[in-house]
N, C-alpha and C. Protein backbone atom coordinates (compact mmCIF):
# COMPACT_ATOMS: atom_id res chain seq x y z
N UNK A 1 -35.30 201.02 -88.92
CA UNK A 1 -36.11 200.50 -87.84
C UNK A 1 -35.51 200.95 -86.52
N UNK A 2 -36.70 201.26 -85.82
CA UNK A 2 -36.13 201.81 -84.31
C UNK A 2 -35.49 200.36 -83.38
N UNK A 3 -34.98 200.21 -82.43
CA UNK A 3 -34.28 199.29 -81.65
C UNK A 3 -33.87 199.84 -80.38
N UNK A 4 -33.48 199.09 -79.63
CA UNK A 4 -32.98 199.57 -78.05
C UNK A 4 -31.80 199.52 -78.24
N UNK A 5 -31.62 201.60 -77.94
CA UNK A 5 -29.89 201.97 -77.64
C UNK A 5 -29.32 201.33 -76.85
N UNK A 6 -29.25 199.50 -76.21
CA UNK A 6 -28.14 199.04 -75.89
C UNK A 6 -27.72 198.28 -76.90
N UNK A 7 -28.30 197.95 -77.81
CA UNK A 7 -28.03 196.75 -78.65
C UNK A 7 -27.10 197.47 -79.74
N UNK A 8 -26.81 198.95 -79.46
CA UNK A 8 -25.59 199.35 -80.53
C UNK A 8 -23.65 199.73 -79.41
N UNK A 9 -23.96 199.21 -78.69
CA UNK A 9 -22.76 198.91 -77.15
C UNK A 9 -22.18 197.94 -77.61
N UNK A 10 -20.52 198.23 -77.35
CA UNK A 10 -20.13 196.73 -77.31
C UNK A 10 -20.14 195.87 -76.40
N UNK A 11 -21.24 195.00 -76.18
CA UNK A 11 -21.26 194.18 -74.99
C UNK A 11 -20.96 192.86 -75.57
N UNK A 12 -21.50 192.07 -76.59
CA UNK A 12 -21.79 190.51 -76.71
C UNK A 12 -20.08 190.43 -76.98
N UNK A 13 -19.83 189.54 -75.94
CA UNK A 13 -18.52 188.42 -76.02
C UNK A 13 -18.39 187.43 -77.28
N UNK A 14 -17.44 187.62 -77.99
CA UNK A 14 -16.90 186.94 -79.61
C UNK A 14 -16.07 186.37 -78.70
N UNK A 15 -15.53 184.66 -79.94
CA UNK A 15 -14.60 183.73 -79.29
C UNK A 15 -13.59 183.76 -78.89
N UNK A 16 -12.98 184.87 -79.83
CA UNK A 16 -11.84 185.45 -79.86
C UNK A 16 -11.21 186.70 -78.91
N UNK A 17 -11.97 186.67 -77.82
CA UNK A 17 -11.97 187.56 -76.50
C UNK A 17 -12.50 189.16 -77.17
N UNK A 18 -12.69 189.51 -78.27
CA UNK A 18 -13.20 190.67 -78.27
C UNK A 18 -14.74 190.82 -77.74
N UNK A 19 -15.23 192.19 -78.05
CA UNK A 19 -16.48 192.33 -77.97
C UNK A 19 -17.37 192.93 -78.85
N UNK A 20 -18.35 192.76 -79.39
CA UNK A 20 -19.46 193.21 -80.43
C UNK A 20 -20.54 193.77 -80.32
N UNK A 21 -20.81 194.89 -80.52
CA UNK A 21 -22.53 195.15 -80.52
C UNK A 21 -23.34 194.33 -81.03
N UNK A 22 -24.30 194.33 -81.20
CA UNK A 22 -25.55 193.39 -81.39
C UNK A 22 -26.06 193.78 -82.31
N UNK A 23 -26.17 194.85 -82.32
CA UNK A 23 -26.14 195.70 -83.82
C UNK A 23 -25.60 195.40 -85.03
N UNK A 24 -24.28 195.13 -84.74
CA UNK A 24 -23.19 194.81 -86.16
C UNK A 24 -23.58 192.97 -86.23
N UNK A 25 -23.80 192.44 -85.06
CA UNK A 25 -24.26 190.60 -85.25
C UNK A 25 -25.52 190.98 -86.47
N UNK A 26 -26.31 191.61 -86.21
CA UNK A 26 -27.76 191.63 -86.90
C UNK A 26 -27.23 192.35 -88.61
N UNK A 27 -26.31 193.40 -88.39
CA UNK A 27 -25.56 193.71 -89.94
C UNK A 27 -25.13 192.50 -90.28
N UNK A 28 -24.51 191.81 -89.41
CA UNK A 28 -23.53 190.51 -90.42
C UNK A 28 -24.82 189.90 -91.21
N UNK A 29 -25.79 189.54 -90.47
CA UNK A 29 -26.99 188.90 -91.17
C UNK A 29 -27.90 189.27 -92.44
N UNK A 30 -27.27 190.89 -92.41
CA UNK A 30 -28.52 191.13 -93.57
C UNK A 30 -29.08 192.63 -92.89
N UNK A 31 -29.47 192.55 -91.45
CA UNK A 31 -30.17 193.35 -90.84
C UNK A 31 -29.45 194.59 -90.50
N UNK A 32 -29.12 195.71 -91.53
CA UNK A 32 -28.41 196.66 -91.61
C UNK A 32 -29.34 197.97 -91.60
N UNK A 33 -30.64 198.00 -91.31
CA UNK A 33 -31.56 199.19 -90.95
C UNK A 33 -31.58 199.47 -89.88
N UNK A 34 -31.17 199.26 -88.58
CA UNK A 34 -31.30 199.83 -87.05
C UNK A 34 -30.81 200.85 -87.10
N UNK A 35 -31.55 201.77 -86.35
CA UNK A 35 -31.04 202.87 -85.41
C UNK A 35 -31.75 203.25 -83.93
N UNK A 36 -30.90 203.57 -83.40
CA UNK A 36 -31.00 203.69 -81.86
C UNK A 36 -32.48 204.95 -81.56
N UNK A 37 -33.53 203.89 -81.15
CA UNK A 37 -34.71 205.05 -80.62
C UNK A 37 -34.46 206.28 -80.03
N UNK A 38 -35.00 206.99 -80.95
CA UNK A 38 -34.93 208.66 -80.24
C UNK A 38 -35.16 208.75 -78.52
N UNK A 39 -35.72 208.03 -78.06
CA UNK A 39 -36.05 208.36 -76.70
C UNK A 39 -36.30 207.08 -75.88
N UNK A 40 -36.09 206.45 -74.78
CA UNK A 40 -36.06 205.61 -74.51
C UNK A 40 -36.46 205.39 -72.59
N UNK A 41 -37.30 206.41 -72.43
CA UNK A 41 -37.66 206.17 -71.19
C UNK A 41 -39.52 205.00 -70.98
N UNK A 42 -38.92 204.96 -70.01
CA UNK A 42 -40.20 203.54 -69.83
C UNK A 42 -41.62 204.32 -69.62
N UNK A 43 -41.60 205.45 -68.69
CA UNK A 43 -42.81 205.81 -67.97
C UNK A 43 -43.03 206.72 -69.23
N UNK A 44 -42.29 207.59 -69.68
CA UNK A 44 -42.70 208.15 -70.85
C UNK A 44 -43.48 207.47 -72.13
N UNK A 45 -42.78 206.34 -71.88
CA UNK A 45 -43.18 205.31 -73.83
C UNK A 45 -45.15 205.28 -73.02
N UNK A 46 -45.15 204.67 -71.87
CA UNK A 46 -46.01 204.16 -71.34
C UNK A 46 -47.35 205.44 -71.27
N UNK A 47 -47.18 206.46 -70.72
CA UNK A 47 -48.09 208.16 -70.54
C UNK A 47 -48.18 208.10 -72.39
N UNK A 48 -47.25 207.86 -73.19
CA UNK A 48 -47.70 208.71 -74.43
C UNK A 48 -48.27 206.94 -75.32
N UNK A 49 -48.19 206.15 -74.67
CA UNK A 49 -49.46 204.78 -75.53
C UNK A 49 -50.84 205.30 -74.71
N UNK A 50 -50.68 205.41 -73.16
CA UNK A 50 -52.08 205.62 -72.76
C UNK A 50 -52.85 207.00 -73.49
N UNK A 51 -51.77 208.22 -73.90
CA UNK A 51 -52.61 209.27 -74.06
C UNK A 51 -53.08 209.18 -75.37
N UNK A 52 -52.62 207.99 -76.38
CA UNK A 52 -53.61 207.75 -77.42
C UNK A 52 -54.91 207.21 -77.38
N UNK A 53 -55.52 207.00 -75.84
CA UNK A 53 -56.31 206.30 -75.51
C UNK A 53 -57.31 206.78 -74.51
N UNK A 54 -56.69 208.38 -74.60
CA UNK A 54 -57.64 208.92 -73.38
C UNK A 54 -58.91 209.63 -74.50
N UNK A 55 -60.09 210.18 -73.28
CA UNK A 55 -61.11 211.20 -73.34
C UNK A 55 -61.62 210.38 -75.16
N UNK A 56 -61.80 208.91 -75.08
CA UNK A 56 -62.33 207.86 -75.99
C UNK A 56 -64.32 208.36 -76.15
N UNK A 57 -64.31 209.26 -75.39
CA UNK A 57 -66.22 209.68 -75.05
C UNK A 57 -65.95 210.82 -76.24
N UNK A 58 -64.99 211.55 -76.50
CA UNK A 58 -64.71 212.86 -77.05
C UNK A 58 -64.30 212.12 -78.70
N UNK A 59 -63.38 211.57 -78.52
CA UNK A 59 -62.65 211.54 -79.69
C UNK A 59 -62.58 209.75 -79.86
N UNK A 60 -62.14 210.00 -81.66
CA UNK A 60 -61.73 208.52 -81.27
C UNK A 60 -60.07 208.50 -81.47
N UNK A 61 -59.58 206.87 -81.23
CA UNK A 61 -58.81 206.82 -80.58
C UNK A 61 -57.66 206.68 -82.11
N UNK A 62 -56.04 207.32 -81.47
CA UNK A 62 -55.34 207.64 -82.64
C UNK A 62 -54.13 206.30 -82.53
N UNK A 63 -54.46 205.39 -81.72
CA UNK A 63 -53.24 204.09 -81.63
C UNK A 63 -54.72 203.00 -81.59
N UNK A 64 -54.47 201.78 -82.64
CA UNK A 64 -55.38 200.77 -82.65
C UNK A 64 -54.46 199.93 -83.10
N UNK A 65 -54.90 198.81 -82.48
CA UNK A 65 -54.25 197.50 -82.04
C UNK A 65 -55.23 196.49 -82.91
N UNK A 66 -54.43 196.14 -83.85
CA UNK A 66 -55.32 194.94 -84.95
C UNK A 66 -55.36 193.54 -84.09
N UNK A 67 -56.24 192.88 -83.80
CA UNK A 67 -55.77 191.65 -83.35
C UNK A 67 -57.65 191.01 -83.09
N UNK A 68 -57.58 190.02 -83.73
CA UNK A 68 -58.86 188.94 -83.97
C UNK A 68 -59.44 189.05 -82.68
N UNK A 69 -60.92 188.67 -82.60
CA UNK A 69 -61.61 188.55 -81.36
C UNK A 69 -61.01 187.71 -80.82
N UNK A 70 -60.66 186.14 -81.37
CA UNK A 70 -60.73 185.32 -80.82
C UNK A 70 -59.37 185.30 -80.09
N UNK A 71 -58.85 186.25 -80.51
CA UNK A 71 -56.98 185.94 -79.97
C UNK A 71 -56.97 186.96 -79.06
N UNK A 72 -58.10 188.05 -78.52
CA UNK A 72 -58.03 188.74 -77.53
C UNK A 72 -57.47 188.78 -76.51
N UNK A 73 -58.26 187.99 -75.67
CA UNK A 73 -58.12 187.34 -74.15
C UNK A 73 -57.22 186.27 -74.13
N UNK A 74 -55.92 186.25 -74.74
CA UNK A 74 -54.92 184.81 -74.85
C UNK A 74 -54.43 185.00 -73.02
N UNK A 75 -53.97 183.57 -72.96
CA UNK A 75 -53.64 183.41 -71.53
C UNK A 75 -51.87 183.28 -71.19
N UNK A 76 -51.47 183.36 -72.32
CA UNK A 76 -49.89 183.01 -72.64
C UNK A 76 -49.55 183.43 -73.75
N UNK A 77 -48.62 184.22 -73.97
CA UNK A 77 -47.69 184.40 -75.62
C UNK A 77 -48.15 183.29 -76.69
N UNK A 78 -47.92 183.68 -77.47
CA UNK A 78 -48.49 182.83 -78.92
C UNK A 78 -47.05 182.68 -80.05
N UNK A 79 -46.58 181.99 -79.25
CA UNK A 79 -45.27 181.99 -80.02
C UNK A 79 -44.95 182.11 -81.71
N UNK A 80 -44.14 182.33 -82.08
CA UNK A 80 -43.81 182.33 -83.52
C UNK A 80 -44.88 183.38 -84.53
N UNK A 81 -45.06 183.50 -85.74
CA UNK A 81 -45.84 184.21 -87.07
C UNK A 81 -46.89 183.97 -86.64
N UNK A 82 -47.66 185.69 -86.08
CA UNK A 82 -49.13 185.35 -86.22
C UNK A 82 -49.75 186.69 -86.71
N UNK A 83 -50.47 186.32 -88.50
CA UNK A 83 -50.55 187.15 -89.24
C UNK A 83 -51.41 187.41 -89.14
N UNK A 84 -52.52 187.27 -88.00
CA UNK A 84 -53.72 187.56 -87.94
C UNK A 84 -53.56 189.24 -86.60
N UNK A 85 -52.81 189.22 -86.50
CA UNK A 85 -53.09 190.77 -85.48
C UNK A 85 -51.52 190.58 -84.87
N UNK A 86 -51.94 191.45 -83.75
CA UNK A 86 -51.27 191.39 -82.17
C UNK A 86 -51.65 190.86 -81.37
N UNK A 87 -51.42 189.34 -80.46
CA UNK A 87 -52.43 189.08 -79.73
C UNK A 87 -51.06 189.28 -77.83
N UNK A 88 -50.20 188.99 -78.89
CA UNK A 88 -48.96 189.36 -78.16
C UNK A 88 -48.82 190.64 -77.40
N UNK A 89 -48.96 191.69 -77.84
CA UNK A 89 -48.49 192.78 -77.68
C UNK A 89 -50.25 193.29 -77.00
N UNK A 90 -50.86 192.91 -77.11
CA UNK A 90 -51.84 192.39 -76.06
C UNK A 90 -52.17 192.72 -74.57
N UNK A 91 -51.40 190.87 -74.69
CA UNK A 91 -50.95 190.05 -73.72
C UNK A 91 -49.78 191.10 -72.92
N UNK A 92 -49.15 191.80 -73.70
CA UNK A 92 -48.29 192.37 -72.33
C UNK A 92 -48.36 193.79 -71.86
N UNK A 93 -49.59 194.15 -72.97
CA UNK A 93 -50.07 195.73 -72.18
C UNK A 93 -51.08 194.98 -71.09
N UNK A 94 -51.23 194.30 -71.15
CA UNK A 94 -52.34 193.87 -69.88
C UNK A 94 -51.41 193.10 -68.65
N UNK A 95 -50.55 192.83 -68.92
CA UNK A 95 -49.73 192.47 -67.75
C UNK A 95 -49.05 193.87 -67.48
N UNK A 96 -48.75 194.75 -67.85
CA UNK A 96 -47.59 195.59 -67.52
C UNK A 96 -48.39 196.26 -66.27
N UNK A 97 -47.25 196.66 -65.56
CA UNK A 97 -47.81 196.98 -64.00
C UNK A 97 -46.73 197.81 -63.12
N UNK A 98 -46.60 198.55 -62.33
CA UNK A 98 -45.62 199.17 -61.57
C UNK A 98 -45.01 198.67 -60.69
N UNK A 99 -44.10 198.82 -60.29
CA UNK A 99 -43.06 198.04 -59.38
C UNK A 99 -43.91 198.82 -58.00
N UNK A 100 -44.09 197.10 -56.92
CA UNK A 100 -44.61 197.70 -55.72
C UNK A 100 -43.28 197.42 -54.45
N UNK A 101 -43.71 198.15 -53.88
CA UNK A 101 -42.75 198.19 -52.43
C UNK A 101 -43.10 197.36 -51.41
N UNK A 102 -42.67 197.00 -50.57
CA UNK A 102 -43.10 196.82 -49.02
C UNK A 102 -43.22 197.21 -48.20
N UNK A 103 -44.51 197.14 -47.28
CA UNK A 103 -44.24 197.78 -46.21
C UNK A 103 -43.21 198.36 -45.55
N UNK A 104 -42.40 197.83 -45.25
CA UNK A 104 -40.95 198.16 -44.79
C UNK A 104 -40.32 198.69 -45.25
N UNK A 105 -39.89 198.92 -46.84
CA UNK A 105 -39.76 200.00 -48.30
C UNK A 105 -40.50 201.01 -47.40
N UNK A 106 -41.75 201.04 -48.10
CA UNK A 106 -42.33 202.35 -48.08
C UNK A 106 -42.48 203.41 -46.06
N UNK A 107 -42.07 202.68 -45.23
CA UNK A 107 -41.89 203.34 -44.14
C UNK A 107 -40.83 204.16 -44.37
N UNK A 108 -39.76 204.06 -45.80
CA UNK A 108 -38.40 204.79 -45.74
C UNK A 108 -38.50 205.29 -46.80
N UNK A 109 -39.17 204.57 -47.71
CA UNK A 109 -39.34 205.57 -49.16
C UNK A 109 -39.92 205.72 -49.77
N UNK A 110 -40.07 206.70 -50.77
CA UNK A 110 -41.81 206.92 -51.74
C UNK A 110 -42.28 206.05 -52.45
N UNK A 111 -43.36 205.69 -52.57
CA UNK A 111 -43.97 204.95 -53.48
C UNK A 111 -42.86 204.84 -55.17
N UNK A 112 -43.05 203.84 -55.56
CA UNK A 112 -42.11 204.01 -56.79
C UNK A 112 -43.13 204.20 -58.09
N UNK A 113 -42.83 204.72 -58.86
CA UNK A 113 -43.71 204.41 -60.56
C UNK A 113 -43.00 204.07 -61.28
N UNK A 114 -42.03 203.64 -61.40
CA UNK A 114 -40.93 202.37 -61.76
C UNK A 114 -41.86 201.13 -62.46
N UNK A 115 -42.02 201.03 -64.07
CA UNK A 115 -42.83 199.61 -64.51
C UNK A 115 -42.05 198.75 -64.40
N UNK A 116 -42.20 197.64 -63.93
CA UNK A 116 -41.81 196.61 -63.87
C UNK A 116 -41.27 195.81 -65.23
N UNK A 117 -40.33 195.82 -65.26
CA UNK A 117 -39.50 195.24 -66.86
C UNK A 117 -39.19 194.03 -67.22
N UNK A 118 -40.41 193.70 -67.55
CA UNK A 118 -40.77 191.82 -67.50
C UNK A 118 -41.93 191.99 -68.57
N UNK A 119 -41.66 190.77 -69.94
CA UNK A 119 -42.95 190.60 -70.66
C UNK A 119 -42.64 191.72 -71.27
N UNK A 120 -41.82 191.83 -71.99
CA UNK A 120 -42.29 193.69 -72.67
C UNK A 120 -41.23 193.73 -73.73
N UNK A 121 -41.37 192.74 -74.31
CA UNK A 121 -40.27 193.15 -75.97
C UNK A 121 -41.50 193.61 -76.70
N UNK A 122 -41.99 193.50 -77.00
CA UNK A 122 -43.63 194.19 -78.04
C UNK A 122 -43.93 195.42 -77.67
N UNK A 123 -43.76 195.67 -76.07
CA UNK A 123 -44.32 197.25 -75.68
C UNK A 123 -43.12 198.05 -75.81
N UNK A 124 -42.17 197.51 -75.93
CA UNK A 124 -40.95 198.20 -76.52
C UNK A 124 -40.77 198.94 -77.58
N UNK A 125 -41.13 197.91 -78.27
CA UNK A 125 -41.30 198.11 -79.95
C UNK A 125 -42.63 199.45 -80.32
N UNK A 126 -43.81 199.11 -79.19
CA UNK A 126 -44.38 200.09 -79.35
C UNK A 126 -44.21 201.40 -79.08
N UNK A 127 -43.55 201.27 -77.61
CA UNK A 127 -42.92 203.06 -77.04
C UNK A 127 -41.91 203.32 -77.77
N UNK A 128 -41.25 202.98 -78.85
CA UNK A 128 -40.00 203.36 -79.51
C UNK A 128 -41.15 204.20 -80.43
N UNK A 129 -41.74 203.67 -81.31
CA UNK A 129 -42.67 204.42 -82.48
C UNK A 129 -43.68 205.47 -81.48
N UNK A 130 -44.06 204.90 -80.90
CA UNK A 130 -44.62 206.32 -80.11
C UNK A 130 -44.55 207.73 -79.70
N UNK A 131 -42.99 207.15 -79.09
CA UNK A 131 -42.19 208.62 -79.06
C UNK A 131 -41.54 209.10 -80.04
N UNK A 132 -41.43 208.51 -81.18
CA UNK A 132 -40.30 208.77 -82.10
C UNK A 132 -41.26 209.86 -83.06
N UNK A 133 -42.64 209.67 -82.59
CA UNK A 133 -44.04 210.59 -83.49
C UNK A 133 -44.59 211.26 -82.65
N UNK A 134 -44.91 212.32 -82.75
CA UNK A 134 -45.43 213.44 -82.29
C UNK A 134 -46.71 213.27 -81.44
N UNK A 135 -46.81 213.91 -80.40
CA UNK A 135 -48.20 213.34 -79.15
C UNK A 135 -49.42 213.15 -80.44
N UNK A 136 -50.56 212.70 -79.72
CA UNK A 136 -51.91 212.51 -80.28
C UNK A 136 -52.28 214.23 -80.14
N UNK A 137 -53.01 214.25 -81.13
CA UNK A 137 -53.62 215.34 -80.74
C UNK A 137 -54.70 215.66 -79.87
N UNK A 138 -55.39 216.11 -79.15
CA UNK A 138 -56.36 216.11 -78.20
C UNK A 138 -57.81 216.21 -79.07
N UNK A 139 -58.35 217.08 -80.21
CA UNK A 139 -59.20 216.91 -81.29
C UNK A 139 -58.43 216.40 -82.03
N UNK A 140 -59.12 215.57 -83.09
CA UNK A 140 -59.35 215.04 -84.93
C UNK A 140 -60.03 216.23 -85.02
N UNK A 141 -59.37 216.03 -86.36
CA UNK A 141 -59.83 217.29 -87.28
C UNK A 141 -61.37 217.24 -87.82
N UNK A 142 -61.92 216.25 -87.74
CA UNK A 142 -63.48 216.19 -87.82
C UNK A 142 -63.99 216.86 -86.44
N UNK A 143 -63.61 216.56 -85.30
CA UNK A 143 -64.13 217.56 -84.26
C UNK A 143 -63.78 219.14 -84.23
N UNK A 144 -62.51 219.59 -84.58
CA UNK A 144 -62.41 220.64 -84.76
C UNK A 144 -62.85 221.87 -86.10
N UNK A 145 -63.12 220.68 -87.08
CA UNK A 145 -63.90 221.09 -88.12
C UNK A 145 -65.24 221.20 -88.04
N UNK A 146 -65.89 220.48 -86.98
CA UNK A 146 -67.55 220.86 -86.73
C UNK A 146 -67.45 221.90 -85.98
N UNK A 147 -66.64 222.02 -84.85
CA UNK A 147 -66.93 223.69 -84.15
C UNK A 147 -66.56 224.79 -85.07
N UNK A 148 -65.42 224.61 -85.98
CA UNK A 148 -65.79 225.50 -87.08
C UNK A 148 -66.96 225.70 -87.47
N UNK A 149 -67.88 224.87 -88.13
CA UNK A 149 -68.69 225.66 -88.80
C UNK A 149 -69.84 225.25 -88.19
N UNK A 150 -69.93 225.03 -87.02
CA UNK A 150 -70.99 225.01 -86.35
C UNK A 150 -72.38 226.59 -86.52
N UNK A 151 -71.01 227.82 -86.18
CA UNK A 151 -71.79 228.40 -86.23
C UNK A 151 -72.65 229.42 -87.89
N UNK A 152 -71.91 228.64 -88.65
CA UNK A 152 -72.22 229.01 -89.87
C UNK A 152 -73.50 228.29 -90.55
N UNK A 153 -73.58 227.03 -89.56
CA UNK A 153 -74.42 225.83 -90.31
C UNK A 153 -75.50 226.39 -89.20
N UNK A 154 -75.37 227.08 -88.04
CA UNK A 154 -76.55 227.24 -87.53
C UNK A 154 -77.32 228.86 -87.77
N UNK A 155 -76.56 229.59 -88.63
CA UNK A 155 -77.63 230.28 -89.60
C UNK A 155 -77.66 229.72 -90.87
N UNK A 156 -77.61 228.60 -91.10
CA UNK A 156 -78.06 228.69 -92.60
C UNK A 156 -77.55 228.12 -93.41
N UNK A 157 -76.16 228.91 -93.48
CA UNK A 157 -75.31 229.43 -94.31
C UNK A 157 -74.12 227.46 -94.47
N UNK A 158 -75.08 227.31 -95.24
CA UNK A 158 -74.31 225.58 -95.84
C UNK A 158 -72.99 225.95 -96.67
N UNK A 159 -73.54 226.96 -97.93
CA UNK A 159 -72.15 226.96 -98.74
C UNK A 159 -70.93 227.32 -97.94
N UNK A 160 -70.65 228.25 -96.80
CA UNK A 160 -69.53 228.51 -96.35
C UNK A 160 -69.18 227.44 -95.41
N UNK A 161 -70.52 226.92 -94.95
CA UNK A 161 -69.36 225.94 -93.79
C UNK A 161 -69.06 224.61 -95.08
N UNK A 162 -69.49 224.20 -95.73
CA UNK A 162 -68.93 223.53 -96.38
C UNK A 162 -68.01 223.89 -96.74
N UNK A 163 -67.55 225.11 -97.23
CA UNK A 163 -65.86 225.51 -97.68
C UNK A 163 -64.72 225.73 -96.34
N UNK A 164 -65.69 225.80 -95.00
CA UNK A 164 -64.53 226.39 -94.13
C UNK A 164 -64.35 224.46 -93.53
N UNK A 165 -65.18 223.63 -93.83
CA UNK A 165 -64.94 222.08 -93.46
C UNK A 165 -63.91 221.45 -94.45
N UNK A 166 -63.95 221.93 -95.72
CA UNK A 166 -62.96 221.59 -96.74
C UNK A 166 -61.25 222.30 -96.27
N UNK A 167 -61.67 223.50 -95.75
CA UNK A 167 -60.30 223.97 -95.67
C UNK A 167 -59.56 223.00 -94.36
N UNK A 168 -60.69 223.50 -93.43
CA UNK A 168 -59.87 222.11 -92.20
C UNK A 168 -59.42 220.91 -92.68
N UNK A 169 -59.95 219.90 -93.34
CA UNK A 169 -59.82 219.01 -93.87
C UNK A 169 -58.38 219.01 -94.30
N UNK A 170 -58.22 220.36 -95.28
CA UNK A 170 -56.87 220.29 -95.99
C UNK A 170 -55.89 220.79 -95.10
N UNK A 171 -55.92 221.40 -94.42
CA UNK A 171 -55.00 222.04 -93.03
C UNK A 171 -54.75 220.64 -92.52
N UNK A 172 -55.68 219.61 -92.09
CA UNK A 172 -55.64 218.81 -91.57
C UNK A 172 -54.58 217.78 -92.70
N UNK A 173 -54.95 217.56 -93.26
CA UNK A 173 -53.90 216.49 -94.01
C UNK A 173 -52.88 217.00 -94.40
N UNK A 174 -52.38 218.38 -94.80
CA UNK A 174 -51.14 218.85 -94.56
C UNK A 174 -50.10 218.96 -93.54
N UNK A 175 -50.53 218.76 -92.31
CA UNK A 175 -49.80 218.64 -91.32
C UNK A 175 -49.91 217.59 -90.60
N UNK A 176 -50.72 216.36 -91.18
CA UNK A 176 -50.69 215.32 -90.98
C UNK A 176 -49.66 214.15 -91.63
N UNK A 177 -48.36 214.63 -92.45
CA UNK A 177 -47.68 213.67 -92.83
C UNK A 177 -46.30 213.73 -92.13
N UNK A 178 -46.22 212.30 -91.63
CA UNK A 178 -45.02 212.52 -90.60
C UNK A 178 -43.95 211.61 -91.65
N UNK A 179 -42.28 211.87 -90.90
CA UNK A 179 -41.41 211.11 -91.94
C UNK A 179 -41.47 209.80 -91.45
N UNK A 180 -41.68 208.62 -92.34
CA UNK A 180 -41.43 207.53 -91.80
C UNK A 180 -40.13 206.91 -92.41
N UNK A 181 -39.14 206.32 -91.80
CA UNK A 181 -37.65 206.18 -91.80
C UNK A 181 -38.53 204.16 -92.73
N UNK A 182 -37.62 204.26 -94.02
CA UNK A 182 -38.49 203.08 -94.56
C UNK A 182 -37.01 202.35 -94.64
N UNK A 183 -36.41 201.36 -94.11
CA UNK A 183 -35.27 200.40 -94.24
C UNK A 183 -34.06 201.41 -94.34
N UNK A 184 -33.29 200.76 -95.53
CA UNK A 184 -31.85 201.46 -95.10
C UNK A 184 -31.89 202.69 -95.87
N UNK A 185 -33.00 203.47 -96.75
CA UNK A 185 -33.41 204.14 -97.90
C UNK A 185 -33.54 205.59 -97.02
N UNK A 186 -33.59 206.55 -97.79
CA UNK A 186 -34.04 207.94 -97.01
C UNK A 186 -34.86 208.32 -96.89
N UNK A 187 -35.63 208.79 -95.62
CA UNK A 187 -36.92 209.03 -95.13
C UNK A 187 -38.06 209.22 -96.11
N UNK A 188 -39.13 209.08 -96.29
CA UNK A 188 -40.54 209.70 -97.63
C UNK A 188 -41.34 210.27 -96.52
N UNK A 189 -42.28 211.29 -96.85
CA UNK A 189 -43.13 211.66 -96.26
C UNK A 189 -44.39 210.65 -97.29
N UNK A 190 -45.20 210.31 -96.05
CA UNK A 190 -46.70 209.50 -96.11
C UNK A 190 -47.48 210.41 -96.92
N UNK A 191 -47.86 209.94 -98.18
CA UNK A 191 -49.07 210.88 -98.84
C UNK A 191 -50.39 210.18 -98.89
């Protein structure tokens, strides 16, 4: 499981005047799968959740967020097990927002794009898996498989675009399996 590269630092104070990562507290427990997210910038995690979400008129979208109608629009965190979605993780892509300046700031310095780092253990969790997997692609392979055989299907000719839609298809799911890191075990590729 991915985690935030501070929590493998020795920072947390033991009784005994030493110091511990947070990491090895969560090993003492059991929780011996962490490793430190490949990448860990904020504005980055943030550009590569939105770009699963762009040009939605074109394509559909390659990051979806399970979470009940009714738990949509929550007005506050929903504390503790809720096996019905995300209503959480939600709740804090809709708060997340950029750090603003003041007048008096900005007479001396540039605008910032600095997010504001409040409300955001869930969007954490999300920009860690985000970056840790390869951008969205700009087509699905169903769009790039119809301009294939667009022009085959517009003489006629069904049997070949049906074989050149099968081949995309399989191009497409061949380079569609990424490694997913499963507990303390060694990586499987997704079939």
């Amino acid at each position: 499981m991915f985690a935030d590269p501070s929590i493998f630092y020795k920072t947390h104070a033991q009784n005994d005047g030493t110091f511990k990562a947070i990491a090895s507290l969560f090993a003492d427990e059991g929780i011996d799968n962490l490793c430190p997210a490949p990448e860990n910038n904020e504005l980055l995690g943030m550009q590569r959740i939105l770009s699963h979400w762009m040009n939605l008129d074109q394509r559909e979208p390659t990051l979806k967020i399970v979470c009940p109608k009714a738990m949509q629009d929550i007005a506050r965190p929903d504390y503790g097990i809720v096996n019905g979605g995300c209503p959480n993780l939600l709740w804090e892509l809709r708060r997340a927002r950029r750090a603003e300046r003041t007048p008096t700031q900005l007479a001396t310095q540039n605008p910032t794009e600095k997010i504001v780092d409040k409300d955001n253990h869930l969007r954490d969790c999300l920009k860690y898996l985000v970056l840790a997997f390869p951008a969205p692609p700009e087509k699905s392979w169903q769009q790039l498989a119809t301009e294939a055989i667009a022009p085959l299907a517009a003489q006629g000719d069904t049997t070949s675009a049906y074989i050149r839609f099968l081949q995309a298809k399989a191009e497409a799911e061949a380079n569609d399996r990424p490694i997913i890191p499963i507990g303390r075990y060694r990586p499987r590729r997704r079939y």
